[in-house]
N, C-alpha and C. Protein backbone atom coordinates (compact mmCIF):
# COMPACT_ATOMS: atom_id res chain seq x y z
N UNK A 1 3.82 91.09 -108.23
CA UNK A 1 4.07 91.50 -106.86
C UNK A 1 3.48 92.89 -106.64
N UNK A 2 3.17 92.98 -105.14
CA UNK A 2 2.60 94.47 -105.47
C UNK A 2 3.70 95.92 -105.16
N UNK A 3 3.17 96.95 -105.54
CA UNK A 3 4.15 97.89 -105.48
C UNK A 3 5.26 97.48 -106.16
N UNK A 4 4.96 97.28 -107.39
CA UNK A 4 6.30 96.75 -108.56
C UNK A 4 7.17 96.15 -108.16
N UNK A 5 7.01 95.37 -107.01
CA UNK A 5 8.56 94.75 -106.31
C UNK A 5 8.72 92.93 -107.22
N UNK A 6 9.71 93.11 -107.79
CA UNK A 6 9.86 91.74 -107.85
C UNK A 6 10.19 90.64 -106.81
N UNK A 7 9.84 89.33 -106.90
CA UNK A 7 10.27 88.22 -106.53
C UNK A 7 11.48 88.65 -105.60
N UNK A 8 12.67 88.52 -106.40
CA UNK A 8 13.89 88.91 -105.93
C UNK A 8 14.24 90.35 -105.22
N UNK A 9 13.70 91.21 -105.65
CA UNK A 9 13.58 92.38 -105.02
C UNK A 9 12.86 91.75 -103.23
N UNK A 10 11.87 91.15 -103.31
CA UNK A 10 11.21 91.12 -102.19
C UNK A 10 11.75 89.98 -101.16
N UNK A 11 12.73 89.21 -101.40
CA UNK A 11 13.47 88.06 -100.90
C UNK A 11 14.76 89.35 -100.25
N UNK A 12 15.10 89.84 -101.19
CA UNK A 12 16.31 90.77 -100.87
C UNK A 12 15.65 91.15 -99.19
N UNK A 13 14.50 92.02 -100.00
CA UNK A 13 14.20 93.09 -98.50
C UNK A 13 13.48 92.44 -97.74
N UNK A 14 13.13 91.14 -97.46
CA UNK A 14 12.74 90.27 -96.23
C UNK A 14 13.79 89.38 -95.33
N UNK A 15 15.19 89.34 -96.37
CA UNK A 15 16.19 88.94 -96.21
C UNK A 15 17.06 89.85 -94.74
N UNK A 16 16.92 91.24 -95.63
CA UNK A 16 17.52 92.00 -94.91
C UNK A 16 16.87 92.64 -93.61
N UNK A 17 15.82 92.58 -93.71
CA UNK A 17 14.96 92.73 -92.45
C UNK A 17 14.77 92.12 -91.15
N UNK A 18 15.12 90.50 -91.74
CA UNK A 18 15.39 89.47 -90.66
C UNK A 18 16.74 89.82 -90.05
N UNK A 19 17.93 89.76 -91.05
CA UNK A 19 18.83 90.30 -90.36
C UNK A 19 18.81 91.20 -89.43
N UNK A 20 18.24 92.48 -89.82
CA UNK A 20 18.28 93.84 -89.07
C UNK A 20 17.33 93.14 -87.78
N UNK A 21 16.56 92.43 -87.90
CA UNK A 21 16.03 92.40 -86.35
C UNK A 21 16.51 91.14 -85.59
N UNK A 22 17.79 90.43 -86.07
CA UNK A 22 18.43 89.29 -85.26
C UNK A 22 19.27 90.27 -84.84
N UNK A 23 20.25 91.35 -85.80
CA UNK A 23 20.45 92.28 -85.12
C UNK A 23 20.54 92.98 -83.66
N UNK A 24 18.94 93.18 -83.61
CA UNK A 24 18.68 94.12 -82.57
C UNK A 24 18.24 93.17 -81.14
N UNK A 25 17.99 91.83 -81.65
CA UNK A 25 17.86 90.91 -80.50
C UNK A 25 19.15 90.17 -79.58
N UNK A 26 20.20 90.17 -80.67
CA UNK A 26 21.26 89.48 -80.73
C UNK A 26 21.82 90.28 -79.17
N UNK A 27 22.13 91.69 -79.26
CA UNK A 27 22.96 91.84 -78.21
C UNK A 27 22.43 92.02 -76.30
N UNK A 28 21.15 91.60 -76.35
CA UNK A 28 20.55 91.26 -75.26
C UNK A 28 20.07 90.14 -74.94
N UNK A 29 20.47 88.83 -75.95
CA UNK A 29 20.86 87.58 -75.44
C UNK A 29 22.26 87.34 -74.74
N UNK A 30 23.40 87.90 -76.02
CA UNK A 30 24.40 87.68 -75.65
C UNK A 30 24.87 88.09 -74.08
N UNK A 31 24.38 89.34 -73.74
CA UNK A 31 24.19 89.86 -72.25
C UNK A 31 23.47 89.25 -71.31
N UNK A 32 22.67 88.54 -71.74
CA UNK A 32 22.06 87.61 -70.57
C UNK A 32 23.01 86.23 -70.36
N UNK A 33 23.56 85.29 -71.36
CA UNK A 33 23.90 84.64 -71.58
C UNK A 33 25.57 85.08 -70.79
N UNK A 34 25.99 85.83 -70.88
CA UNK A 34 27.39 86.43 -70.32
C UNK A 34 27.09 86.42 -68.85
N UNK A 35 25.99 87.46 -68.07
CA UNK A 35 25.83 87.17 -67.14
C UNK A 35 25.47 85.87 -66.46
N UNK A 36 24.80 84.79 -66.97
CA UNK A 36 24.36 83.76 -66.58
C UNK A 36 25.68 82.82 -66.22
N UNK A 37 26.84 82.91 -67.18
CA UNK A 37 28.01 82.15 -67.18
C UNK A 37 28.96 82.69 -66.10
N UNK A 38 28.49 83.82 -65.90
CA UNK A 38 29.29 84.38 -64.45
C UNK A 38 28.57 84.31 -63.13
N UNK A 39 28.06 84.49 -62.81
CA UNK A 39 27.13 83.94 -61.52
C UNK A 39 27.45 82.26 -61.12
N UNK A 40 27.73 81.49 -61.76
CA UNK A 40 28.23 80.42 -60.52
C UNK A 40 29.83 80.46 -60.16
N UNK A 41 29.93 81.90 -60.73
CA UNK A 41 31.53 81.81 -59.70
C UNK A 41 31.32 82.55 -58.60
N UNK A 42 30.40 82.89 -58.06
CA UNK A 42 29.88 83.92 -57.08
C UNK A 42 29.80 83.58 -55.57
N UNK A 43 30.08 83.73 -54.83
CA UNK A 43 30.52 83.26 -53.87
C UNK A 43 29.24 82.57 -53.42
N UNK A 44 27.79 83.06 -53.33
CA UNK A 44 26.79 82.69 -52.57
C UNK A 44 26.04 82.18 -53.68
N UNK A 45 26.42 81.64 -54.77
CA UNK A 45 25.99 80.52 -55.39
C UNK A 45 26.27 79.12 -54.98
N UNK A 46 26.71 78.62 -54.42
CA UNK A 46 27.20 77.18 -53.40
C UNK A 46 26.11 76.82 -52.64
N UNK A 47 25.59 78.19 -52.12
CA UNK A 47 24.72 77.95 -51.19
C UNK A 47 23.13 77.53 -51.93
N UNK A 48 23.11 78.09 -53.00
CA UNK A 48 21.34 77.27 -53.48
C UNK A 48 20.97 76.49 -53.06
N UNK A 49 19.70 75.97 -53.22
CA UNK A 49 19.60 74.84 -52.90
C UNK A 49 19.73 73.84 -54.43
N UNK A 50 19.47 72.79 -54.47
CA UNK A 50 20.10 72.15 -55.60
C UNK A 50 19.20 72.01 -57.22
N UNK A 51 17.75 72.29 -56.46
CA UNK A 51 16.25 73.08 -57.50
C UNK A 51 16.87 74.11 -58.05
N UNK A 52 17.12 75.07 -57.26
CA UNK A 52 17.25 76.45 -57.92
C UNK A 52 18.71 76.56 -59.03
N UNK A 53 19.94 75.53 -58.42
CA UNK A 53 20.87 75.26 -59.18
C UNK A 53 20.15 74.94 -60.80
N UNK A 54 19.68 73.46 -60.19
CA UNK A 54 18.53 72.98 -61.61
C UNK A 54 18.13 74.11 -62.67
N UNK A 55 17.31 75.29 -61.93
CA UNK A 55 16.73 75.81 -62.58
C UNK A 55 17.27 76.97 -63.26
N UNK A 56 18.57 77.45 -62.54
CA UNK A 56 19.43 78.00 -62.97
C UNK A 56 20.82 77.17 -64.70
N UNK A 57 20.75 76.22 -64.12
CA UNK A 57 21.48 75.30 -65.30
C UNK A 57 20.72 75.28 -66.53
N UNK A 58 19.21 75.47 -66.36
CA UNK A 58 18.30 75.50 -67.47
C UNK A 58 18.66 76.64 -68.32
N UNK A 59 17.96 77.93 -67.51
CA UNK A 59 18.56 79.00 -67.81
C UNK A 59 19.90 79.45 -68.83
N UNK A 60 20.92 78.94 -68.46
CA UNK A 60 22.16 79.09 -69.06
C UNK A 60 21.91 78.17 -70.40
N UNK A 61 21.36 77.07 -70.97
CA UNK A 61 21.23 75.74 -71.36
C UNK A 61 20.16 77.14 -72.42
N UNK A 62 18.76 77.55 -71.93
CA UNK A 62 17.94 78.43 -72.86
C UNK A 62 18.74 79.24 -73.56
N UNK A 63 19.59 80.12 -72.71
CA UNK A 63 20.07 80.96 -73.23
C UNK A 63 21.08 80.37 -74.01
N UNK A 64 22.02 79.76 -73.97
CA UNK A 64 22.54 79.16 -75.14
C UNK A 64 22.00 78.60 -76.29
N UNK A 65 21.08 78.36 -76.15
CA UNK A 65 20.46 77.67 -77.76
C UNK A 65 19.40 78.63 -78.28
N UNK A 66 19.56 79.63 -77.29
CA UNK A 66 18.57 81.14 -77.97
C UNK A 66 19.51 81.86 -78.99
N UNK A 67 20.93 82.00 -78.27
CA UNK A 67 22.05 82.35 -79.01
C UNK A 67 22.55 81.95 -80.28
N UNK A 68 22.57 80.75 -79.94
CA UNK A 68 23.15 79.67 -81.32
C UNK A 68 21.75 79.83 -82.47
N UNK A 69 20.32 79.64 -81.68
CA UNK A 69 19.67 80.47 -82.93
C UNK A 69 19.07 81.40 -83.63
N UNK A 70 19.88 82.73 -82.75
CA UNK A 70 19.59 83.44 -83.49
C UNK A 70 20.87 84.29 -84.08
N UNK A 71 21.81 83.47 -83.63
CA UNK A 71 23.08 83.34 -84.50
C UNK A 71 22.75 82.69 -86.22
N UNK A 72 22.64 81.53 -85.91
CA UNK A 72 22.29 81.11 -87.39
C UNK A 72 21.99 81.15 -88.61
N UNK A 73 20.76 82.10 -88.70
CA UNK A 73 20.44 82.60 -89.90
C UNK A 73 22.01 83.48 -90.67
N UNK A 74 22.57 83.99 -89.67
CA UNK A 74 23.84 85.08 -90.75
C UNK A 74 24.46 84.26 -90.62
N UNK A 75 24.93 83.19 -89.98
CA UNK A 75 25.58 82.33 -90.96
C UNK A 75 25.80 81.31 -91.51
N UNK A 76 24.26 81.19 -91.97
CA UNK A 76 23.60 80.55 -92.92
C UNK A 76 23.64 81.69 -94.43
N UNK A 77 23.32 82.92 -93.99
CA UNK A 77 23.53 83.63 -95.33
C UNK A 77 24.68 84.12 -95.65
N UNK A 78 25.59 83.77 -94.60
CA UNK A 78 27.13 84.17 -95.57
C UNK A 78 27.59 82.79 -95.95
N UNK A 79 26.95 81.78 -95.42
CA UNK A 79 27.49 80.56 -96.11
C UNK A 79 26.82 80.26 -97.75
N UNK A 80 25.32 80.86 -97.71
CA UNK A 80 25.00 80.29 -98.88
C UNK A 80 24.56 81.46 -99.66
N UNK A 81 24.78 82.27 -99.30
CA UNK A 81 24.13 83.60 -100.23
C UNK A 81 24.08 83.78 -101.75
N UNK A 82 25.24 83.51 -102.13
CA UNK A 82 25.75 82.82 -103.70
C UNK A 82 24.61 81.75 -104.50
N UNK A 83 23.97 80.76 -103.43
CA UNK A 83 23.87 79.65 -103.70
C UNK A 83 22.49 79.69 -104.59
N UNK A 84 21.67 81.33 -104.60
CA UNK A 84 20.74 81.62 -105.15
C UNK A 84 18.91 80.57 -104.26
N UNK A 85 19.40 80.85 -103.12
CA UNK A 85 18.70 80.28 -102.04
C UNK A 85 17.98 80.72 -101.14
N UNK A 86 18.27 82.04 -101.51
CA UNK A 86 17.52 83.05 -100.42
C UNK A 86 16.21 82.81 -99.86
N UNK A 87 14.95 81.86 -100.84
CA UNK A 87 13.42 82.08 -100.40
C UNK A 87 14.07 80.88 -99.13
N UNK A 88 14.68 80.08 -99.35
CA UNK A 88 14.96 78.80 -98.35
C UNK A 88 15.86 79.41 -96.75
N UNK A 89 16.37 80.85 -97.36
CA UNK A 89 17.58 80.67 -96.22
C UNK A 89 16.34 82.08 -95.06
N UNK A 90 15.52 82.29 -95.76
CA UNK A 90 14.36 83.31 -95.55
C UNK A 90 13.32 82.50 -94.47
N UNK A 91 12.84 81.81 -95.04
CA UNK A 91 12.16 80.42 -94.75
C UNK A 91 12.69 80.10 -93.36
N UNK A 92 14.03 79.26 -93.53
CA UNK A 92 15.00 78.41 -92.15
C UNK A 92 15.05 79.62 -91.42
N UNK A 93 15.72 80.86 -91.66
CA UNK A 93 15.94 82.28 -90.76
C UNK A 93 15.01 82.20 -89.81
N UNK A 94 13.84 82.52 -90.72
CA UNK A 94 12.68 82.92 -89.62
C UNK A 94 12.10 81.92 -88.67
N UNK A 95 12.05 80.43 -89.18
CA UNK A 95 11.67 79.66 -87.84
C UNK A 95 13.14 79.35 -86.75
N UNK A 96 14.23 79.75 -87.28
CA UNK A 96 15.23 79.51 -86.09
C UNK A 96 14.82 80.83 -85.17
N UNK A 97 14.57 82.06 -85.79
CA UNK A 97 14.51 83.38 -85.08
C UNK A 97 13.25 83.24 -83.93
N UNK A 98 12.34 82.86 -85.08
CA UNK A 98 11.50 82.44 -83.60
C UNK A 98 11.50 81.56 -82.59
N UNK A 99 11.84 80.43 -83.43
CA UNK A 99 12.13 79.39 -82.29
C UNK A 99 13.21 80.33 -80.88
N UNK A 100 14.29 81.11 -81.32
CA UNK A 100 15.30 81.61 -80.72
C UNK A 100 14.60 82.59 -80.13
N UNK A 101 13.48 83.25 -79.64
CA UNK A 101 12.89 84.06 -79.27
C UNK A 101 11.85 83.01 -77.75
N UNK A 102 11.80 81.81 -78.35
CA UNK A 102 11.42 80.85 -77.13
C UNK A 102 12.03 80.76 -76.48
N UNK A 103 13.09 80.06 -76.79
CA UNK A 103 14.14 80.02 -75.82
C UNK A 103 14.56 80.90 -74.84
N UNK A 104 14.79 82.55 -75.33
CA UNK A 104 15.40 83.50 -74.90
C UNK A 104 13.95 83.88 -73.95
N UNK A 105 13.03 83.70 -74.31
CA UNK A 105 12.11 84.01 -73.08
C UNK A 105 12.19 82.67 -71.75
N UNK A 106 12.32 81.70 -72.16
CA UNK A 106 12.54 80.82 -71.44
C UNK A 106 14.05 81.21 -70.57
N UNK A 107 14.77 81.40 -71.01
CA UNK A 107 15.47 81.81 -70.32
C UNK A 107 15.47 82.96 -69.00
N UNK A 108 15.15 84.16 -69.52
CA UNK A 108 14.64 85.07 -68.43
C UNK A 108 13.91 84.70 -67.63
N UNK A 109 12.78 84.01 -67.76
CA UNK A 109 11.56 83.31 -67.11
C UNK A 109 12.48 82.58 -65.91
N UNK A 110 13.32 81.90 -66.36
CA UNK A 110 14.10 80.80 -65.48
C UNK A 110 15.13 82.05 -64.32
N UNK A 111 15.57 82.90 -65.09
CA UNK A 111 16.70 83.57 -64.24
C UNK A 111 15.78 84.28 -63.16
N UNK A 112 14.49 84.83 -63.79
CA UNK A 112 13.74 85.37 -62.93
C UNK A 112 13.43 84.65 -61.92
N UNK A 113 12.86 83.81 -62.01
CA UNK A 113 12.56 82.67 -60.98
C UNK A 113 13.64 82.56 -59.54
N UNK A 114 14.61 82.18 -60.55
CA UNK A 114 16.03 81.80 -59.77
C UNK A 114 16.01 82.97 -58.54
N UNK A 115 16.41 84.63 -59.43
CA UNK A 115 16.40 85.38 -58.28
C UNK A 115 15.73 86.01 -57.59
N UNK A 116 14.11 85.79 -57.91
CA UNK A 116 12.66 85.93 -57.03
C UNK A 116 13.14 85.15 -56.10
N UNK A 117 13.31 84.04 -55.96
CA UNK A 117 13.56 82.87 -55.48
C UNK A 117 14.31 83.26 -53.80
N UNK A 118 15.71 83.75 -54.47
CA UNK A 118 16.69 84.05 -53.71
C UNK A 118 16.51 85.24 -52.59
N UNK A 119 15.67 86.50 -53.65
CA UNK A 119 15.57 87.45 -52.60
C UNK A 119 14.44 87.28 -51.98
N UNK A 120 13.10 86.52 -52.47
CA UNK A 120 12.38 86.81 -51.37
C UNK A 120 11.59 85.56 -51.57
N UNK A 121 10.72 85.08 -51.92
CA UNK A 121 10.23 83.49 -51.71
C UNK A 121 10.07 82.72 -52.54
N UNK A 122 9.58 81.49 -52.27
CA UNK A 122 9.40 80.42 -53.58
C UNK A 122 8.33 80.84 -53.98
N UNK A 123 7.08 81.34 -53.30
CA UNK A 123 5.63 81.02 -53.81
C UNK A 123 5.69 82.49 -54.96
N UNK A 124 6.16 83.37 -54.47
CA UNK A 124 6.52 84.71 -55.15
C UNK A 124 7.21 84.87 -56.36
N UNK A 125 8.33 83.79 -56.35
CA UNK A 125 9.22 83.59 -57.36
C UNK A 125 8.16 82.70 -58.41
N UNK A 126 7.59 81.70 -58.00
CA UNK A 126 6.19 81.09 -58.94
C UNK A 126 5.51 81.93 -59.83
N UNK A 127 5.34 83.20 -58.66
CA UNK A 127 3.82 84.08 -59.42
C UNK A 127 4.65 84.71 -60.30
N UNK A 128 5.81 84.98 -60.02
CA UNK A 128 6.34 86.14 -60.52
C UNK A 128 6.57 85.33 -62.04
N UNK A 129 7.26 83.83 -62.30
CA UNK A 129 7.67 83.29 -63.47
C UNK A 129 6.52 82.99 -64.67
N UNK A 130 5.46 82.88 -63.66
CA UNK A 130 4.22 82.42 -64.25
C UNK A 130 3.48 83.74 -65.22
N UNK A 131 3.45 84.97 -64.31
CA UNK A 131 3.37 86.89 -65.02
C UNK A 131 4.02 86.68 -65.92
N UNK A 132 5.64 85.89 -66.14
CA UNK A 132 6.35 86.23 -66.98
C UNK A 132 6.14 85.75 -68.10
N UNK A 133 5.67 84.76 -67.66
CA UNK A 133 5.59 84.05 -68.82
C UNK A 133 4.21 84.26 -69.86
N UNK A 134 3.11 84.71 -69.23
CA UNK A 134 2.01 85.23 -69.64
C UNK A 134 2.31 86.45 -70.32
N UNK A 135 3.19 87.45 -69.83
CA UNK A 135 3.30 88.76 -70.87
C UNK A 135 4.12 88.43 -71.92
N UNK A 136 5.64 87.23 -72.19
CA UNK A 136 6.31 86.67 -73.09
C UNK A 136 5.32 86.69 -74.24
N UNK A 137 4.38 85.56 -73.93
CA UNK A 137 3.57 85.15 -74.63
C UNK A 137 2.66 85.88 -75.18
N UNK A 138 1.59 86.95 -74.20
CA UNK A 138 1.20 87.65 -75.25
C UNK A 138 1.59 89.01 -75.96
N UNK A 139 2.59 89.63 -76.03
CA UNK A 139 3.21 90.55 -76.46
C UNK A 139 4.44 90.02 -77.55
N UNK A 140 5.25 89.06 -77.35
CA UNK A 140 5.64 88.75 -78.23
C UNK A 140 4.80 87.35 -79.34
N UNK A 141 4.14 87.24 -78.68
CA UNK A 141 3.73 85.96 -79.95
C UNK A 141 1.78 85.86 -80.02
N UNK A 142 1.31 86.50 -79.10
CA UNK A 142 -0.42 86.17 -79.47
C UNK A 142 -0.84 87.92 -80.00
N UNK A 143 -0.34 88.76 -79.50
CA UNK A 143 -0.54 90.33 -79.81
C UNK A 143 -0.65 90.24 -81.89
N UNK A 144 1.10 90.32 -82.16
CA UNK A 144 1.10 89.98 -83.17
C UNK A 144 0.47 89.40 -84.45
N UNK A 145 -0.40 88.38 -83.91
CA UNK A 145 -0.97 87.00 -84.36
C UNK A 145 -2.29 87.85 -84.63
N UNK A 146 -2.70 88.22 -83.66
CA UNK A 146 -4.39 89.14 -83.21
C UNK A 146 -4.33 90.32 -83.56
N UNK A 147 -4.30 91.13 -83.43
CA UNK A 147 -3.57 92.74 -83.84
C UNK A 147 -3.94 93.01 -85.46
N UNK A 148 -4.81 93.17 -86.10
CA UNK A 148 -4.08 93.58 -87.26
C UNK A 148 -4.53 95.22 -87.43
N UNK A 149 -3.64 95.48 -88.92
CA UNK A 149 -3.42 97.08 -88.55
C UNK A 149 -5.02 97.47 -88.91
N UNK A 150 -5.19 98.52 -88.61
CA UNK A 150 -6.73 99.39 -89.16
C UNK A 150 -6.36 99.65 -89.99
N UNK A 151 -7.75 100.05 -91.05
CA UNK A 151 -7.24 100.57 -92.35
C UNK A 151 -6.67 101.87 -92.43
N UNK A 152 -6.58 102.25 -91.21
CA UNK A 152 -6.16 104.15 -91.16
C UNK A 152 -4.60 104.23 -91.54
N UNK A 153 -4.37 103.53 -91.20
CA UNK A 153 -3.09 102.78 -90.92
C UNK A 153 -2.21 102.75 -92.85
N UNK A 154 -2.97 101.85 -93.87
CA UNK A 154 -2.46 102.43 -94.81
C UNK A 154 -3.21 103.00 -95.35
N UNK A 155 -2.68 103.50 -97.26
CA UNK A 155 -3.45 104.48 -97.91
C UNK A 155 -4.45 103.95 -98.18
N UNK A 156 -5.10 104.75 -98.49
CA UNK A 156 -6.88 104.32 -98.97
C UNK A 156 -6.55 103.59 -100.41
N UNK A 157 -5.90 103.93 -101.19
CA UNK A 157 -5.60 103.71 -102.66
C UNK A 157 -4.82 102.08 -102.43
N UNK A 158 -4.33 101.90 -101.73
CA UNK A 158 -3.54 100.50 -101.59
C UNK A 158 -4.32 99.50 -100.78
N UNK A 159 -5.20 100.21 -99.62
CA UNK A 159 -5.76 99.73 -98.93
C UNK A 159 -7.19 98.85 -100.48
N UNK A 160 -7.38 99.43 -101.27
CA UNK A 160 -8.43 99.08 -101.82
C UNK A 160 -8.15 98.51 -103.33
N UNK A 161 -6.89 98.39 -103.54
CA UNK A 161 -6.13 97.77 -104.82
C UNK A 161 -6.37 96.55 -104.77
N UNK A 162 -7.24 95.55 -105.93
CA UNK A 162 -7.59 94.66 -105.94
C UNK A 162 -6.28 93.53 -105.67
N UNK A 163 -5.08 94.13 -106.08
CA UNK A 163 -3.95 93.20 -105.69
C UNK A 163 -3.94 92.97 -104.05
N UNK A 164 -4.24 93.87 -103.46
CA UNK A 164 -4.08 94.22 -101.37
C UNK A 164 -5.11 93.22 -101.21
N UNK A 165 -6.61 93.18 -101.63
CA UNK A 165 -7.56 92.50 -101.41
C UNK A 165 -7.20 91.37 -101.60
N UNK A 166 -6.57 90.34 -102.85
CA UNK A 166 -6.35 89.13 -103.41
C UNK A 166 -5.29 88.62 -102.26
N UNK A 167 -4.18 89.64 -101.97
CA UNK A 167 -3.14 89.20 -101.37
C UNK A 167 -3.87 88.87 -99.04
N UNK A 168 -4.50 89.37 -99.20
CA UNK A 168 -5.34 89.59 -97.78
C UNK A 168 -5.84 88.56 -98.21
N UNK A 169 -7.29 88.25 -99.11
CA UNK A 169 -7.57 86.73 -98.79
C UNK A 169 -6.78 85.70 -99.11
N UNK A 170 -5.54 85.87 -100.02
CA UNK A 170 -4.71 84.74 -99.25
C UNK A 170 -4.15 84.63 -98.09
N UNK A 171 -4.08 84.93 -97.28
CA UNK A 171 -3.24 85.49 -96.08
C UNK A 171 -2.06 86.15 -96.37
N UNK A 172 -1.72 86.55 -97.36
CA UNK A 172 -0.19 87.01 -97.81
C UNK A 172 -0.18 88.55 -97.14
N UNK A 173 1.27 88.82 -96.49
CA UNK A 173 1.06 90.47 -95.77
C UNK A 173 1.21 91.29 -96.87
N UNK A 174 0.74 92.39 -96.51
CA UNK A 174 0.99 93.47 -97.31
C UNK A 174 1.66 94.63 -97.00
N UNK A 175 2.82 95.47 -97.50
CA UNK A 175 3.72 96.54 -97.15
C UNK A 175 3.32 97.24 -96.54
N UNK A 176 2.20 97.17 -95.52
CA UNK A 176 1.79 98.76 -95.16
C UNK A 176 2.25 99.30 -94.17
């Protein structure tokens, strides 16, 4: 491994990293998801029309299964942590997290809509879901993908360690 990290050493700290950033996502689902469940007690929710209800029911429906996965992974690792499972619970983590990062954009996308919709038009509320959905996409998931760092970025000495090179043409990341 490079930078002397073992196997297990490096499961640990990819382990804990996922956590720390379900973490930091976790409490601005749960806030969308809270608000979403309160708004059809609202007095001038009756009045929608029965689309925007639709599209609002979605909404709540995203945001719940954004929740539930990016709930999952922790407790998936307090259920199996023992179980000496970590590359697997590392593995499942990260495609629920992302998957749960679809959703949760899908969601906003939808609420947005809903209240473009409400305050000022349909065709507006369109453009506006459609923007949204174009910056979702490339900032959280094509940026990432495309982006990679410059070499300025790490040391010259690591940057040129035949291990950094081997691990780059496999596609494997490297700590930098």
């Amino acid at each position: 491994m490079a930078d002397g990290e073992s196997k297990g050493e490096r499961l640990d700290r990819e382990l804990m990293e996922l956590l720390q950033e379900l973490r930091v996502m976790l409490p601005g689902v749960q806030v969308l998801l809270a608000f979403l469940l309160t708004a059809p007690f609202q007095q001038r929710f009756a009045d929608l029309p029965g689309s925007l209800r639709n599209a609002f029911f979605a909404s709540i429906v995203c945001a719940t299964v954004a929740t539930v996965l990016l709930i999952a992974p922790s407790a998936h690792h307090r259920l199996r942590w023992r179980a000496g499972e970590k590359e697997r619970l590392l593995r499942i983590g990260n495609q629920m997290a992302l998957w749960g990062t679809v959703f949760l954009a899908a969601a906003i996308v939808l609420a947005l809509y809903v209240v473009t919709n409400v305050l000022f038009t349909s065709d507006l509320a369109l453009w506006t879901a459609a923007a949204a959905v174009l910056v979702f996409a490339v900032l959280w998931y094509v940026l990432p993908m495309v982006v990679r760092p410059s070499e300025d970025e790490g040391s010259e000495d690591q940057a040129d360690s035949p291990d950094t090179q081997a691990q780059e043409s496999r596609g494997a990341s490297s700590r930098r």
